[in-house]
N, C-alpha and C. Protein backbone atom coordinates (compact mmCIF):
# COMPACT_ATOMS: atom_id res chain seq x y z
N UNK A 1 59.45 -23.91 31.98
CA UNK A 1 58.99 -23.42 30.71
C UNK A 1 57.59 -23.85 30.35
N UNK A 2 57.25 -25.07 30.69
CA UNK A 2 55.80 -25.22 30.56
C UNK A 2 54.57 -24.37 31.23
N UNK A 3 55.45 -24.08 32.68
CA UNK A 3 54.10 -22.82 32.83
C UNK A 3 54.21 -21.97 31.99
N UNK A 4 55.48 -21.53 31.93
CA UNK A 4 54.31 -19.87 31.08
C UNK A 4 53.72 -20.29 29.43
N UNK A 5 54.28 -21.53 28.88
CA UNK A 5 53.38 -21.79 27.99
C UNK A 5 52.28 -21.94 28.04
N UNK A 6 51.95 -22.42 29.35
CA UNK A 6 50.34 -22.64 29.88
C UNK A 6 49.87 -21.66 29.86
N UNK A 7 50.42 -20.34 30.38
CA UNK A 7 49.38 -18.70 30.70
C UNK A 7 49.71 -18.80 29.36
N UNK A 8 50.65 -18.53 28.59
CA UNK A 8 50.20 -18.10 27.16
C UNK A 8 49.26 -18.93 26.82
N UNK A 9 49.01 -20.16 26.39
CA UNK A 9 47.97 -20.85 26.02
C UNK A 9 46.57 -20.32 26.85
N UNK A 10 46.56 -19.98 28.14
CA UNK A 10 44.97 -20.38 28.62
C UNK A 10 44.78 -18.76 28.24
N UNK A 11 45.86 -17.85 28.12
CA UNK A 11 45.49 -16.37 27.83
C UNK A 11 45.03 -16.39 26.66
N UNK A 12 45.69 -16.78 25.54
CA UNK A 12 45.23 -16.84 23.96
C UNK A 12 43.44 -17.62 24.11
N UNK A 13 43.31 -18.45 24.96
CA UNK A 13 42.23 -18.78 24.86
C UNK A 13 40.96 -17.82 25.48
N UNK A 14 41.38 -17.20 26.38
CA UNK A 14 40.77 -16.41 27.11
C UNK A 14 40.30 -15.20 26.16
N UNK A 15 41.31 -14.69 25.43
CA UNK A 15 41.06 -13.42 24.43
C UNK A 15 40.46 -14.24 23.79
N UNK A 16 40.42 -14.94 23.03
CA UNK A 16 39.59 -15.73 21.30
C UNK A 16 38.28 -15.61 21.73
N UNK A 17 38.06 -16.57 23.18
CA UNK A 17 36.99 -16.56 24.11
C UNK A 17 35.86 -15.27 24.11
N UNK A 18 36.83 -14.33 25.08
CA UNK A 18 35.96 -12.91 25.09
C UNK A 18 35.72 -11.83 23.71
N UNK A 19 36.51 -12.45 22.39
CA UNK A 19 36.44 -11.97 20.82
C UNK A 19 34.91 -12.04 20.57
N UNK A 20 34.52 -13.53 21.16
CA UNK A 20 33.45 -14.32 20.74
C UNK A 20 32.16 -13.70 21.43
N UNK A 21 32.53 -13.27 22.55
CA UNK A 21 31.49 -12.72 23.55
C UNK A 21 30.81 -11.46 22.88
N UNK A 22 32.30 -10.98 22.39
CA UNK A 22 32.28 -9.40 22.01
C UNK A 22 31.33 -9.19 21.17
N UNK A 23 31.79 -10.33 20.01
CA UNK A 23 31.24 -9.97 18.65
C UNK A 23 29.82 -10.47 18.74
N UNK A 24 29.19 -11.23 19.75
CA UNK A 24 28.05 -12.01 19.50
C UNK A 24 26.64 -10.82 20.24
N UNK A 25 27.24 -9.80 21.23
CA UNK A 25 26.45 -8.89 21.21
C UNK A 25 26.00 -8.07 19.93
N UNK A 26 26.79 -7.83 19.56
CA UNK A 26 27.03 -6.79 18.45
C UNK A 26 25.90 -7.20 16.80
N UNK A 27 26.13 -8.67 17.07
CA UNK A 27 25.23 -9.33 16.20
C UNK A 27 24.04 -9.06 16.08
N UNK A 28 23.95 -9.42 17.54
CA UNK A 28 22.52 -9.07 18.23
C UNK A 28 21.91 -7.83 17.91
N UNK A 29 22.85 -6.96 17.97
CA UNK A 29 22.65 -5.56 17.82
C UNK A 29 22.17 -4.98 16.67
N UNK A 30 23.11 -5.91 15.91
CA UNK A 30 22.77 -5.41 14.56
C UNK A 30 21.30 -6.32 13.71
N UNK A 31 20.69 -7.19 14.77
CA UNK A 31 20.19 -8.22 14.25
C UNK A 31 18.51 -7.06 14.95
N UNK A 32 18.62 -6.44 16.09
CA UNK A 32 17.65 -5.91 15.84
C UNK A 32 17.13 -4.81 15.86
N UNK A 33 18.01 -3.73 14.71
CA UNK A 33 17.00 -2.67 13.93
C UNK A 33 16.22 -3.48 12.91
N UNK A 34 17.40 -4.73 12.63
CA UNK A 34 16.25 -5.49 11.06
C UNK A 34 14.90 -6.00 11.91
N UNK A 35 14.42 -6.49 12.98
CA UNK A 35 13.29 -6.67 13.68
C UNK A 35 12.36 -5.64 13.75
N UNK A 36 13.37 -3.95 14.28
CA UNK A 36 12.16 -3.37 14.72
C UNK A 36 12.10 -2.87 13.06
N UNK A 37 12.56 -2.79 12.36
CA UNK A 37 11.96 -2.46 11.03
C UNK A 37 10.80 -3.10 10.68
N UNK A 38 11.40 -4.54 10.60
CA UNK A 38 9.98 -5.38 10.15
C UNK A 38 8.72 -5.08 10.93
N UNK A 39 8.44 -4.66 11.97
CA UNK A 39 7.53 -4.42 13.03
C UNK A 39 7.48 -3.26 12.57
N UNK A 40 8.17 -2.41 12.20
CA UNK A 40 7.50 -0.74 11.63
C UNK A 40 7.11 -1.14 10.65
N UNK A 41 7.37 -2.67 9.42
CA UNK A 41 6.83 -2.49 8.13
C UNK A 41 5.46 -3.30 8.30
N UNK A 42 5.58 -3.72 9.33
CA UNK A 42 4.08 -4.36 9.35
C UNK A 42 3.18 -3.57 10.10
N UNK A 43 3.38 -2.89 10.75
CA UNK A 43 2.50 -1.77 11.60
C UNK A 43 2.04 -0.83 10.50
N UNK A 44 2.86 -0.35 9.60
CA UNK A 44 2.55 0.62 8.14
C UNK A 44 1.89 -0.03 7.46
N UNK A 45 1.75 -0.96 7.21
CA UNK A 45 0.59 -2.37 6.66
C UNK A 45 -0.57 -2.57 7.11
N UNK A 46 -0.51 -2.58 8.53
CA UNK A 46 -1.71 -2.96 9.42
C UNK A 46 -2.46 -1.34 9.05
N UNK A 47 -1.81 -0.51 9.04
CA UNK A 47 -1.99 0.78 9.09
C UNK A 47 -2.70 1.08 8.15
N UNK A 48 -1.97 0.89 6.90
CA UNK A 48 -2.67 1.31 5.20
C UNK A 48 -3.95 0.44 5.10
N UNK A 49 -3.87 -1.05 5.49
CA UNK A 49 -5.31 -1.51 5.48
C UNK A 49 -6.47 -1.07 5.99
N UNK A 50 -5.88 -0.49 7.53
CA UNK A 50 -7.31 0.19 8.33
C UNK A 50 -7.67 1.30 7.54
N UNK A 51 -6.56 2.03 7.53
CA UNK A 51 -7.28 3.20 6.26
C UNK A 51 -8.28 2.69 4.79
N UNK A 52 -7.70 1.50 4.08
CA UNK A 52 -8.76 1.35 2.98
C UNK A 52 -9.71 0.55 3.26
N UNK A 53 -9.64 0.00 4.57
CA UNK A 53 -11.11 -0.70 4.95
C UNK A 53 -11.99 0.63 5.92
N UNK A 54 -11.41 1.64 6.04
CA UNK A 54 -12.05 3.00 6.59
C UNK A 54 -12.97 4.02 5.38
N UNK A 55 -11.99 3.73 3.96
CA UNK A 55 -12.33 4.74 2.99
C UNK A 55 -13.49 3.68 2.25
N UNK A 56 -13.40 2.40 2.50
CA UNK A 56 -14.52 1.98 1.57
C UNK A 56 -15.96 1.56 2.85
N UNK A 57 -16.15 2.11 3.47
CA UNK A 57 -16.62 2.26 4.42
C UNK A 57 -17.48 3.37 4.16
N UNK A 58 -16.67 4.19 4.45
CA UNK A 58 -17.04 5.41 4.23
C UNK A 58 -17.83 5.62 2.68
N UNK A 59 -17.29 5.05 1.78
CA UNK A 59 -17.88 5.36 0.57
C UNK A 59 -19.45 4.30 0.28
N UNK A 60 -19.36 3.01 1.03
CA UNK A 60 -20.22 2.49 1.54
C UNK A 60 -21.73 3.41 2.13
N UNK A 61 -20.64 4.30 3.33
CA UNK A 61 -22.09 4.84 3.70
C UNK A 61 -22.83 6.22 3.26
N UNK A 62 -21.49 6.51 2.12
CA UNK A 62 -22.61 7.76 1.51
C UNK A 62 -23.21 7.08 0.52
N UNK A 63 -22.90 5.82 -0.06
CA UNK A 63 -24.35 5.03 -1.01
C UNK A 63 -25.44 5.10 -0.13
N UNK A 64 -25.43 4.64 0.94
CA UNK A 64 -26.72 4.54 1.48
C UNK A 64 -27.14 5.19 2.06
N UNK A 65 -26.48 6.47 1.92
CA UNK A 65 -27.47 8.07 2.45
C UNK A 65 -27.73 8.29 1.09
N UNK A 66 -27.11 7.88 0.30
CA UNK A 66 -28.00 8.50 -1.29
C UNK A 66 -28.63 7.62 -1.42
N UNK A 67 -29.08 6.69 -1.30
CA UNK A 67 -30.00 5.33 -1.44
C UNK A 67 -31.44 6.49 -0.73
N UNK A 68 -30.79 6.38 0.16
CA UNK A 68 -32.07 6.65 1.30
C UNK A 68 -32.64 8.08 1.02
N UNK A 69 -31.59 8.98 0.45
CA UNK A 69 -32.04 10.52 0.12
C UNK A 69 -33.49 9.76 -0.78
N UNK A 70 -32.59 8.86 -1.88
CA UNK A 70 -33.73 8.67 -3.11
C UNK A 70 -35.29 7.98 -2.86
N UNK A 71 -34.93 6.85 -1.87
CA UNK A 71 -36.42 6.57 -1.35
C UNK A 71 -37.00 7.88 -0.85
N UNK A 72 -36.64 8.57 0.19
CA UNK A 72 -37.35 9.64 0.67
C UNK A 72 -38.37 10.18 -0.15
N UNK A 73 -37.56 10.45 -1.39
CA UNK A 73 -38.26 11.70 -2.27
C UNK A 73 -39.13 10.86 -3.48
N UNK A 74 -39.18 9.00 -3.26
CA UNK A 74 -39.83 8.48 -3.76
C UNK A 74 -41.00 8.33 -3.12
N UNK A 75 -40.93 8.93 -1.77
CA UNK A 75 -42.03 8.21 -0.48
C UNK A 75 -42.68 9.47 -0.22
N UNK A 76 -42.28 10.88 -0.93
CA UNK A 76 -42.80 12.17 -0.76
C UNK A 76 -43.98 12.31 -2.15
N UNK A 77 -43.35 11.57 -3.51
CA UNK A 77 -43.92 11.89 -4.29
C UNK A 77 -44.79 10.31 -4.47
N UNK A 78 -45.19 9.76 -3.97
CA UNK A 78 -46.21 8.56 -3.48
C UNK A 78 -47.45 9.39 -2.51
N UNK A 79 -46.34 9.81 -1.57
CA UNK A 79 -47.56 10.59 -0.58
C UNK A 79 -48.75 11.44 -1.30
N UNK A 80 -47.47 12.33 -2.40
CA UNK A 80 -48.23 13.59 -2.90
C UNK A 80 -48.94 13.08 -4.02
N UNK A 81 -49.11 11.58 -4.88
CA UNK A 81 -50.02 11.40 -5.43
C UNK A 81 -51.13 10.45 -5.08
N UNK A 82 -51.27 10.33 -3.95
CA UNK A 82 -52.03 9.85 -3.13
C UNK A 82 -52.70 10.67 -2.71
N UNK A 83 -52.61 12.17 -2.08
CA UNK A 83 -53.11 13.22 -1.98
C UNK A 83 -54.36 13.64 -3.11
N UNK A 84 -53.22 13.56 -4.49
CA UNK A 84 -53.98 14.23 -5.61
C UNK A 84 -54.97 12.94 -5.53
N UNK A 85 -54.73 11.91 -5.58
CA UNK A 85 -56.00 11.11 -5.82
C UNK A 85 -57.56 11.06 -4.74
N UNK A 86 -56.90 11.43 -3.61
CA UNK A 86 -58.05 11.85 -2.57
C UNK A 86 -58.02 12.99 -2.98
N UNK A 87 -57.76 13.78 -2.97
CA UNK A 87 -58.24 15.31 -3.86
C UNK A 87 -59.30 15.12 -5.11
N UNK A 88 -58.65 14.03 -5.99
CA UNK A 88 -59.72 13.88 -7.36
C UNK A 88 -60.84 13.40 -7.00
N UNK A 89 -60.57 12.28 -6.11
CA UNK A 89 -61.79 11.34 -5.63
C UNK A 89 -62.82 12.53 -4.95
N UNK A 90 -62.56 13.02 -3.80
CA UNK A 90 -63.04 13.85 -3.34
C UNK A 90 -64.28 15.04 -3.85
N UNK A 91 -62.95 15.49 -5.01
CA UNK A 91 -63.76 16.53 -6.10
C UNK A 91 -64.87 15.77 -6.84
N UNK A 92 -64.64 14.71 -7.35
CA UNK A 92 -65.07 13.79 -8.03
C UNK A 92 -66.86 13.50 -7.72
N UNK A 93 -66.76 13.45 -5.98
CA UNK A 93 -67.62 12.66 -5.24
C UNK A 93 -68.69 14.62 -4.80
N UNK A 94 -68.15 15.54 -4.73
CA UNK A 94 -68.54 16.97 -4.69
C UNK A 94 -69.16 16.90 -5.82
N UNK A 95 -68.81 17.13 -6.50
CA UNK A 95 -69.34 17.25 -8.48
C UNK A 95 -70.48 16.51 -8.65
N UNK A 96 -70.33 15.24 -8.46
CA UNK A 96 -71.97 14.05 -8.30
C UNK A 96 -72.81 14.91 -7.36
N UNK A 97 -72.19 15.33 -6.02
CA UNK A 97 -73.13 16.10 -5.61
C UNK A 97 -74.07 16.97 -5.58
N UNK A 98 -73.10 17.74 -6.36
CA UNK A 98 -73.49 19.35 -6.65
C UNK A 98 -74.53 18.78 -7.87
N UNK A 99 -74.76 18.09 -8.70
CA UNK A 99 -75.07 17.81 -10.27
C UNK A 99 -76.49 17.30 -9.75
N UNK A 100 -76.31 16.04 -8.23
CA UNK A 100 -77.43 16.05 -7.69
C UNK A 100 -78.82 17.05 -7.44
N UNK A 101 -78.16 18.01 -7.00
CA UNK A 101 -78.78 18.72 -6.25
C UNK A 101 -78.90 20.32 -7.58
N UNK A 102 -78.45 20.05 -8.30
CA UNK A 102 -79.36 20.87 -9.23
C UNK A 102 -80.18 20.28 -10.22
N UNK A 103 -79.83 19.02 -10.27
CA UNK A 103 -81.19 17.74 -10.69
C UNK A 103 -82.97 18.26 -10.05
N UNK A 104 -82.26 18.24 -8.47
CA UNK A 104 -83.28 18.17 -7.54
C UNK A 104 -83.42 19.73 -7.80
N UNK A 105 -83.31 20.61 -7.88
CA UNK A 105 -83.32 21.46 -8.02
C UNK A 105 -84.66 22.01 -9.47
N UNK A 106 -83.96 22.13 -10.42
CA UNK A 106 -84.67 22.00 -11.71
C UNK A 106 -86.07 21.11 -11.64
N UNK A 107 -85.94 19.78 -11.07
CA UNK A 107 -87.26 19.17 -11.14
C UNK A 107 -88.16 19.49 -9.83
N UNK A 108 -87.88 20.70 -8.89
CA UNK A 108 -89.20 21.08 -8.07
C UNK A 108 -89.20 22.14 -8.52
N UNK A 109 -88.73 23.05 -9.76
CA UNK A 109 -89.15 24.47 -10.12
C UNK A 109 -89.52 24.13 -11.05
């Protein structure tokens, strides 16, 4: 009678045993969709940041195409009164001329 108490005993142990096996995959199992989630919620993170370090970037560099539009058209209208002033000077320095030379003019007739 003691053997087969023994197979019953080492059998009961054997099932409890492989219960334990069973259930400890399953754990596992269930232990990682919660992983790859967290790894999809941090990838959607990593994700949304590149995008708002992309959009202020971006908004970054149309300041400084409008920066730069505005010098341009500060560096056009510098040019163009620099122009007018060699233009005035110019006229300026014609006019003495011309005023010369009907000076000289008038005083040999």
């Amino acid at each position: 009678m003691s053997r087969p108490i023994m197979l019953v005993f080492l059998l009961v142990i054997l099932i409890v045993t492989s219960q334990f096996e069973w259930r400890q995959p399953l754990l596992e199992l269930d232990a990682a969709p919660s992983l790859s989630q967290k790894h999809q919620q941090i990838a959607k993170r990593e994700e949304a940041v590149k995008e708002k370090i992309i959009l202020s970037q971006e908004r970054h560099i149309q300041r400084l195409n409008e920066l730069v539009r505005t010098l341009q058209m500060q560096l056009m209208r510098c040019k163009g009164q620099e122009n007018e002033t060699r233009n005035a000077t110019e006229t300026s320095r014609l006019s003495k001329q011309f005023i010369e030379l009907e000076r000289k003019h008038i005083v040999e007739d």
